[in-house]
N, C-alpha and C. Protein backbone atom coordinates (compact mmCIF):
# COMPACT_ATOMS: atom_id res chain seq x y z
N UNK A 1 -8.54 175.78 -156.48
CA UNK A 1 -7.73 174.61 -156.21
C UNK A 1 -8.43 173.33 -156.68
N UNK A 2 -9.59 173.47 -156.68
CA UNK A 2 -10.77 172.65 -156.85
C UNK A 2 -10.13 172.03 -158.60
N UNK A 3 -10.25 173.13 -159.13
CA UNK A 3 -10.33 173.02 -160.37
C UNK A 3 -8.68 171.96 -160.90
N UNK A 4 -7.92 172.77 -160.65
CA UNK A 4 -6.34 172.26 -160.89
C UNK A 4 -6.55 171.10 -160.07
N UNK A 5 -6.94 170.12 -158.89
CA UNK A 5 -6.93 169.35 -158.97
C UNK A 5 -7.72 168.17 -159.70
N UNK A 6 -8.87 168.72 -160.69
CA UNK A 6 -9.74 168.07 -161.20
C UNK A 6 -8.54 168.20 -162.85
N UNK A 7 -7.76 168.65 -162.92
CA UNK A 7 -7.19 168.81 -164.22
C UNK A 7 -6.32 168.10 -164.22
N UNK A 8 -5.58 167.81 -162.90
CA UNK A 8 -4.47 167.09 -162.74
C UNK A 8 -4.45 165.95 -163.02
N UNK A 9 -6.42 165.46 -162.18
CA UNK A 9 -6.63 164.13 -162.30
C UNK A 9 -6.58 163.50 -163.59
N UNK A 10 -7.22 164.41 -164.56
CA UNK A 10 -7.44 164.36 -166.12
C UNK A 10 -6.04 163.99 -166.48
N UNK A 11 -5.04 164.64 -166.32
CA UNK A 11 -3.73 164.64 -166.87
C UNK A 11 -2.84 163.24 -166.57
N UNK A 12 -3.45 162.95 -165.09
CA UNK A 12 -2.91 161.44 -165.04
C UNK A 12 -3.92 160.58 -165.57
N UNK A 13 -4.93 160.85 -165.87
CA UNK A 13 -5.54 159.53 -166.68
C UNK A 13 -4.91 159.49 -167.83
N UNK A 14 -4.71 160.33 -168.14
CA UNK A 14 -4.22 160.90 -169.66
C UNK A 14 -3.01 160.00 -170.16
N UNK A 15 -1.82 160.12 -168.93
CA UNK A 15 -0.50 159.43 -169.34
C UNK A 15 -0.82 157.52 -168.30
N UNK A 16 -1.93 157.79 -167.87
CA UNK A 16 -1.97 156.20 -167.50
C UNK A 16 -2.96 155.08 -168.61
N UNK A 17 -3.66 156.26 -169.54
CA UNK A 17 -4.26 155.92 -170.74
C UNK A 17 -3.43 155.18 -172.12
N UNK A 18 -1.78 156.10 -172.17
CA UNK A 18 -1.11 156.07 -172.63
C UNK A 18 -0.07 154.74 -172.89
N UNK A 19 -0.11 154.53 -170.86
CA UNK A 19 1.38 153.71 -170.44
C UNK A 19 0.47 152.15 -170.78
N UNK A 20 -1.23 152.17 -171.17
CA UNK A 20 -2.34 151.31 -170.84
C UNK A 20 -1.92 150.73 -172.31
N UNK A 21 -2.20 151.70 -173.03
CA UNK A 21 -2.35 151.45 -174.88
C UNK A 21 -1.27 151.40 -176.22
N UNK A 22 -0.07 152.16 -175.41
CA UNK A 22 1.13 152.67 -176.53
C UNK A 22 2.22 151.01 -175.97
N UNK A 23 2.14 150.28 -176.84
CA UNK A 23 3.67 149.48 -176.23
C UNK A 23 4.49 150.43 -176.49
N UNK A 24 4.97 151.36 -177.24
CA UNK A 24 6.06 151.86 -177.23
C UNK A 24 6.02 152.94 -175.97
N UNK A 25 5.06 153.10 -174.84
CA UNK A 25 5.21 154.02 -173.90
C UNK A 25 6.05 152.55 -172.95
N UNK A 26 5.51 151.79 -173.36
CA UNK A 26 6.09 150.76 -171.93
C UNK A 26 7.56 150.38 -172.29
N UNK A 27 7.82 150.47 -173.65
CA UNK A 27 9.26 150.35 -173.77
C UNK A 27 10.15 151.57 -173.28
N UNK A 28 9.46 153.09 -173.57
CA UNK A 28 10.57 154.21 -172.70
C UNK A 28 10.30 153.72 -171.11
N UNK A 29 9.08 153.61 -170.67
CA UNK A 29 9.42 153.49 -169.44
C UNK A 29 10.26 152.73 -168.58
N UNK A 30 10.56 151.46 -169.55
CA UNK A 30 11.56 150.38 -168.93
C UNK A 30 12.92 150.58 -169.29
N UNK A 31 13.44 151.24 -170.30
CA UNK A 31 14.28 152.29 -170.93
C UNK A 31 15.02 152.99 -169.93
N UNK A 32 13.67 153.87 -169.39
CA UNK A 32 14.16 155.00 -168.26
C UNK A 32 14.63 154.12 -167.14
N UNK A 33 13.94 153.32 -166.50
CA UNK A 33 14.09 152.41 -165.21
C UNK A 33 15.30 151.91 -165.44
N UNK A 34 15.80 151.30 -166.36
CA UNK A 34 17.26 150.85 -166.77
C UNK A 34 18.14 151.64 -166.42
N UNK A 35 18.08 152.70 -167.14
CA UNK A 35 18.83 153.72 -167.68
C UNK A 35 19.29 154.93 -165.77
N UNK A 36 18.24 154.65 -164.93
CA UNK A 36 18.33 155.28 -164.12
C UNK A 36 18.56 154.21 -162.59
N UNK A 37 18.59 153.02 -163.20
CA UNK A 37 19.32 151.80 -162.37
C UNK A 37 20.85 152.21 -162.40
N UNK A 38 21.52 152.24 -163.76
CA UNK A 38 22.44 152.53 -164.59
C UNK A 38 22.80 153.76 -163.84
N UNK A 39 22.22 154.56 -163.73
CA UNK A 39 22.63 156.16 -163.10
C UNK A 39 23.61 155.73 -161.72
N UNK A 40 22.56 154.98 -160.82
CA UNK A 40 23.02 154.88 -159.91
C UNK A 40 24.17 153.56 -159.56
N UNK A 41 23.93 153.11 -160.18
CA UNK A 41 25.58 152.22 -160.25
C UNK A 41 26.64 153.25 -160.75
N UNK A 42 26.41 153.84 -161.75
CA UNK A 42 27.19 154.90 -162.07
C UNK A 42 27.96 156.17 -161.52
N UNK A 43 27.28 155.98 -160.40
CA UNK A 43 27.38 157.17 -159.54
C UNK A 43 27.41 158.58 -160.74
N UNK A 44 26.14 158.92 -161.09
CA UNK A 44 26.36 159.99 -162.07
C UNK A 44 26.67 161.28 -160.73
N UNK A 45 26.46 162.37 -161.28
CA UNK A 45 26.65 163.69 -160.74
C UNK A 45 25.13 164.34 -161.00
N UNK A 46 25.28 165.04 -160.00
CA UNK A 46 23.80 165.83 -159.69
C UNK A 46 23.06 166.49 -161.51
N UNK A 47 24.26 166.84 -161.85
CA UNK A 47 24.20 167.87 -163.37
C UNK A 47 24.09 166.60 -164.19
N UNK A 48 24.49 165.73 -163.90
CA UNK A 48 24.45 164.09 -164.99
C UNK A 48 22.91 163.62 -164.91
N UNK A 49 22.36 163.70 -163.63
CA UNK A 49 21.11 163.21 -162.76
C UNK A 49 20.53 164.13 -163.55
N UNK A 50 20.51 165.21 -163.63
CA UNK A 50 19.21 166.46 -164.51
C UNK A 50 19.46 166.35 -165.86
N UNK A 51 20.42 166.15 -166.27
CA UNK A 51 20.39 165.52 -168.01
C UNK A 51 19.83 164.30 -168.08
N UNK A 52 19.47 163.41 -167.47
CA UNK A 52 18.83 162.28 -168.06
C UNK A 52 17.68 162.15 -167.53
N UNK A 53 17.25 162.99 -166.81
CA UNK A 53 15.84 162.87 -166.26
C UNK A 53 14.92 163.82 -167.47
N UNK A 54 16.10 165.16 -167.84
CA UNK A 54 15.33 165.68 -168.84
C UNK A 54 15.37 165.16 -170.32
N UNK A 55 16.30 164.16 -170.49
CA UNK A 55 16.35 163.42 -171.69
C UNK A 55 15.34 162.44 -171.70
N UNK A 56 14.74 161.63 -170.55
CA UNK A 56 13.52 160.68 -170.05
C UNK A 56 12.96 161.17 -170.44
N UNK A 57 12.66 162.75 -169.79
CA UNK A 57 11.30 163.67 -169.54
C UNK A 57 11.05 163.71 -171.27
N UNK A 58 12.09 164.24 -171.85
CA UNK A 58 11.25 164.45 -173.62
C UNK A 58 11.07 163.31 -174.02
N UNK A 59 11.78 162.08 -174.49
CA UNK A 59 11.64 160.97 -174.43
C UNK A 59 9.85 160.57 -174.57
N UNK A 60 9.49 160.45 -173.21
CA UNK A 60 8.01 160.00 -172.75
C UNK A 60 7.30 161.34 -173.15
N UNK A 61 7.40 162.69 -172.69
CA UNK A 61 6.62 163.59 -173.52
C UNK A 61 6.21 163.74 -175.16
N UNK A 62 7.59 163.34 -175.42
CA UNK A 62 6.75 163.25 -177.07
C UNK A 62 5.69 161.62 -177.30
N UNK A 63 6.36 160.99 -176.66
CA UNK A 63 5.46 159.92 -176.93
C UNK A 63 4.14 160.02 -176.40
N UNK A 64 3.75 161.16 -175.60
CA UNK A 64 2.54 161.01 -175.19
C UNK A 64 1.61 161.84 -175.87
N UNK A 65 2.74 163.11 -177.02
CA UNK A 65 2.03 164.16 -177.85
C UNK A 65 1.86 163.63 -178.68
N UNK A 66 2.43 162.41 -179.29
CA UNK A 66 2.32 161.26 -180.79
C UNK A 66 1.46 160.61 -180.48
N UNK A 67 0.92 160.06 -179.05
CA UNK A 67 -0.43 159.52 -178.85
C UNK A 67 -1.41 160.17 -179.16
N UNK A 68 -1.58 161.52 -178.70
CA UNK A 68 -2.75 162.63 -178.71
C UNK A 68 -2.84 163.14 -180.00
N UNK A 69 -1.98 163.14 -180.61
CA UNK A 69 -1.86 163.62 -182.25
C UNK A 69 -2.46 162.16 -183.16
N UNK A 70 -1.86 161.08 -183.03
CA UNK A 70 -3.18 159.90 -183.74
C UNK A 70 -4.28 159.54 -183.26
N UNK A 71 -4.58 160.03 -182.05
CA UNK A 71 -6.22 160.09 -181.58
C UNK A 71 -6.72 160.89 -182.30
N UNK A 72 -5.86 162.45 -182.03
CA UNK A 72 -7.06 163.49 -182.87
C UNK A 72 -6.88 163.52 -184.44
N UNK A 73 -5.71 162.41 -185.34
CA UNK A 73 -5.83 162.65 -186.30
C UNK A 73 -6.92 161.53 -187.50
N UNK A 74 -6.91 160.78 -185.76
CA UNK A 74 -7.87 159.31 -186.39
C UNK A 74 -9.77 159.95 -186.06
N UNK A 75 -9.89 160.64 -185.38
CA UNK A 75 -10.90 161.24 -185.22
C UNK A 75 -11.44 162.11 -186.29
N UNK A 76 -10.97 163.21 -186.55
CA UNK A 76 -10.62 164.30 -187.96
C UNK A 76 -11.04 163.57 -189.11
N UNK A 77 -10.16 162.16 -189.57
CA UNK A 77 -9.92 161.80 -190.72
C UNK A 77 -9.99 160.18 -190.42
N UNK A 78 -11.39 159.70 -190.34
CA UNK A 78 -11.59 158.46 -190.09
C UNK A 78 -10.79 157.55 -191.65
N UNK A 79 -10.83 158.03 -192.52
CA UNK A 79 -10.35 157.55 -193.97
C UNK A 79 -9.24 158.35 -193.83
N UNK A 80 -8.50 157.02 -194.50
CA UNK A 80 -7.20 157.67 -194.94
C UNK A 80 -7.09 158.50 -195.87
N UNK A 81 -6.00 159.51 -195.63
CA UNK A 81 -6.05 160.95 -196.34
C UNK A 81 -4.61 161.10 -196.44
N UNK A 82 -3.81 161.04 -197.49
CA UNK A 82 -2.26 161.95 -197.11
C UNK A 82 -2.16 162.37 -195.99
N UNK A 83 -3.12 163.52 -196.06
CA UNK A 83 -2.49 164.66 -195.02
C UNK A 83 -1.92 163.64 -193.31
N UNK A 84 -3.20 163.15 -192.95
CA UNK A 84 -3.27 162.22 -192.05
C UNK A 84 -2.10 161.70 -191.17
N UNK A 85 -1.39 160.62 -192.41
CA UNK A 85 -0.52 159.95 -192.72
C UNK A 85 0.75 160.53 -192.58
N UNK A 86 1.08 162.24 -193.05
CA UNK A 86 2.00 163.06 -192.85
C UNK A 86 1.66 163.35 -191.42
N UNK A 87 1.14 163.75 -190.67
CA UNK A 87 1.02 164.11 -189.62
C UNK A 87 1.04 163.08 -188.47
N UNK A 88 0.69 161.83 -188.83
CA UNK A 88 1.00 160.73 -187.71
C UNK A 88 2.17 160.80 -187.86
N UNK A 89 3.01 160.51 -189.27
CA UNK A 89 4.53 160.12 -189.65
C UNK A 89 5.54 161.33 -188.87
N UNK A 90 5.18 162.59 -189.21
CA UNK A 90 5.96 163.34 -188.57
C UNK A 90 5.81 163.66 -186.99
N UNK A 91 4.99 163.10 -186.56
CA UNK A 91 4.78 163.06 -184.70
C UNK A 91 5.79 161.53 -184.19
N UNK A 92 5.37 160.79 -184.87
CA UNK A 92 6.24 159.56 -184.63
C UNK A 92 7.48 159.92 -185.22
N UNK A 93 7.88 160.58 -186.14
CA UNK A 93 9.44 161.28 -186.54
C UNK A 93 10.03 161.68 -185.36
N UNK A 94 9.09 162.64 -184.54
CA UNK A 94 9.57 163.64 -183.45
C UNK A 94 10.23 162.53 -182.22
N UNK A 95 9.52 161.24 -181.51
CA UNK A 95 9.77 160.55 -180.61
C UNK A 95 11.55 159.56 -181.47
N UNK A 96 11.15 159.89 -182.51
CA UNK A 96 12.30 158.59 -182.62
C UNK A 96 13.73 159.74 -182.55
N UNK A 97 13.03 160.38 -183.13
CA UNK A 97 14.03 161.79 -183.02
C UNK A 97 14.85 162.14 -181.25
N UNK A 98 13.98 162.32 -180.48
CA UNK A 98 14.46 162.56 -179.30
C UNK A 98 14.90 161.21 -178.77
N UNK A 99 14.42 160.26 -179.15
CA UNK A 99 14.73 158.87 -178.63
C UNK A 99 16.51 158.85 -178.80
N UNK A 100 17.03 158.50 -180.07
CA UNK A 100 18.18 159.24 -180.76
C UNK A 100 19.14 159.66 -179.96
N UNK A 101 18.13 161.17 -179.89
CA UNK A 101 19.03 162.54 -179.10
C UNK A 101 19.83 161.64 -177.38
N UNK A 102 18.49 160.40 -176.85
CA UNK A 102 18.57 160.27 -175.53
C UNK A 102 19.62 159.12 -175.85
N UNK A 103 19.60 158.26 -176.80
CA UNK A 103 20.60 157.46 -176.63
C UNK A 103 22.08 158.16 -176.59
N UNK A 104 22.57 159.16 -177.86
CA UNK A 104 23.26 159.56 -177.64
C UNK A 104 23.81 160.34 -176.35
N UNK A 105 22.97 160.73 -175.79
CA UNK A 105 23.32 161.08 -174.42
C UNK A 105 23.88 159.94 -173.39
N UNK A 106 23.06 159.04 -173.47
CA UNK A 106 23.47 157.65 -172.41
C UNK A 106 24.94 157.48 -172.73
N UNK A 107 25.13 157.26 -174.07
CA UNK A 107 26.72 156.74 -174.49
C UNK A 107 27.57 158.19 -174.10
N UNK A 108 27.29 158.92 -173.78
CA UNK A 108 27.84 160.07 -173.35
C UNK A 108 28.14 159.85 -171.68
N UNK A 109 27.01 160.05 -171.14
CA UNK A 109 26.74 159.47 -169.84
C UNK A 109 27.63 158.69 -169.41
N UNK A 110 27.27 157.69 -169.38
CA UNK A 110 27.81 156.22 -169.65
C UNK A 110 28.89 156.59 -169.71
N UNK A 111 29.27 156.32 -171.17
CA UNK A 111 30.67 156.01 -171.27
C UNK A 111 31.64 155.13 -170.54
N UNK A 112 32.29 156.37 -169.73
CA UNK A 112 33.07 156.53 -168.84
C UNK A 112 33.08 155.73 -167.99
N UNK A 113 31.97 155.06 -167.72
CA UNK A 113 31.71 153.94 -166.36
C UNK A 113 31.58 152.68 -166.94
N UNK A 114 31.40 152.79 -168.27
CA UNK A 114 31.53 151.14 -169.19
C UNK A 114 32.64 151.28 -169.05
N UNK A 115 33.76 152.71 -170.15
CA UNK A 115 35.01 152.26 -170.14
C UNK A 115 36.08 151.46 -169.10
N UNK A 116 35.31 152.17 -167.72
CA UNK A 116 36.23 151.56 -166.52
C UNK A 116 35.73 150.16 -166.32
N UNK A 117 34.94 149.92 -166.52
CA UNK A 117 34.52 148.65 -166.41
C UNK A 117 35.74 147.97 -166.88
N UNK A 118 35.71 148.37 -168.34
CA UNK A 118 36.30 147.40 -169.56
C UNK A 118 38.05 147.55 -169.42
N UNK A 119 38.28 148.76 -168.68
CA UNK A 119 40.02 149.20 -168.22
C UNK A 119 40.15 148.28 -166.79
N UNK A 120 38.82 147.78 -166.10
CA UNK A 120 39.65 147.09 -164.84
C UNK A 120 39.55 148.04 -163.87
C-alpha cells in the first residue's frame, strides 16, 4: 500500500507539474469548468454527465501525454532533429484532435438547451 501510495503521490505531482507549466493545460481546465457549469444549467442526464466527463477526461489526458512526450523528446534530442519535430507535432496532433472530437460533442450536448434558449 506503501508503495501505490508513493506512486500516486508521483502521479499528482506529475499532472500538478503540468497544470504549473502547459498554458494549454490551464485552458482545458477552464474549458472543463465551463463546460461542466454548462452541464448543470443544462440539466444534462446521468449518460450526458459520463460523456463529457469522459470527453474532459481525454481532453486533459492527452495533454498531459504531449507534455511527457516533449520532455522526453527534448531530453533524447537536445538538437533539433526531424524525427523530434515529427513526434512533438504528432502528440500535439493527438490533443487538438480530441479537443475537436470534445467540441463536437458539447454542440451535441448542448445543443438542445441553446436551442431552447433561442425558441423561448
Amino acid at each position: 500500500m506503501k508503495k501505490f501510495l508513493k506512486s500516486a503521490a508521483l502521479a499528482c505531482w506529475g499532472i500538478g507539474y503540468a497544470v504549473r507549466s502547459e498554458r494549454h493545460m490551464i485552458f482545458h481546465l477552464i474549458a472543463a469548468l465551463f463546460a461542466c457549469g454548462l452541464a448543470v444549467a443544462a440539466k444534462l442526464s446521468p449518460l450526458e454527465w459520463i460523456v463529457l466527463i469522459m470527453m474532459i477526461s481525454l481532453v486533459i489526458g492527452a495533454e498531459l501525454i504531449n507534455t511527457a512526450i516533449e520532455h522526453a523528446v527534448d531530453l533524447a534530442s537536445p538538437d533539433k532533429h526531424p524525427f523530434a519535430k515529427i513526434a512533438k507535432d504528432v502528440a500535439a496532433g493527438a490533443v487538438l484532435f480530441f479537443a475537436f472530437a470534445a467540441i463536437i460533442t458539447g454542440v451535441i450536448l448542448f445543443g438542445p438547451f441553446f436551442w431552447s434558449l433561442v425558441k423561448g
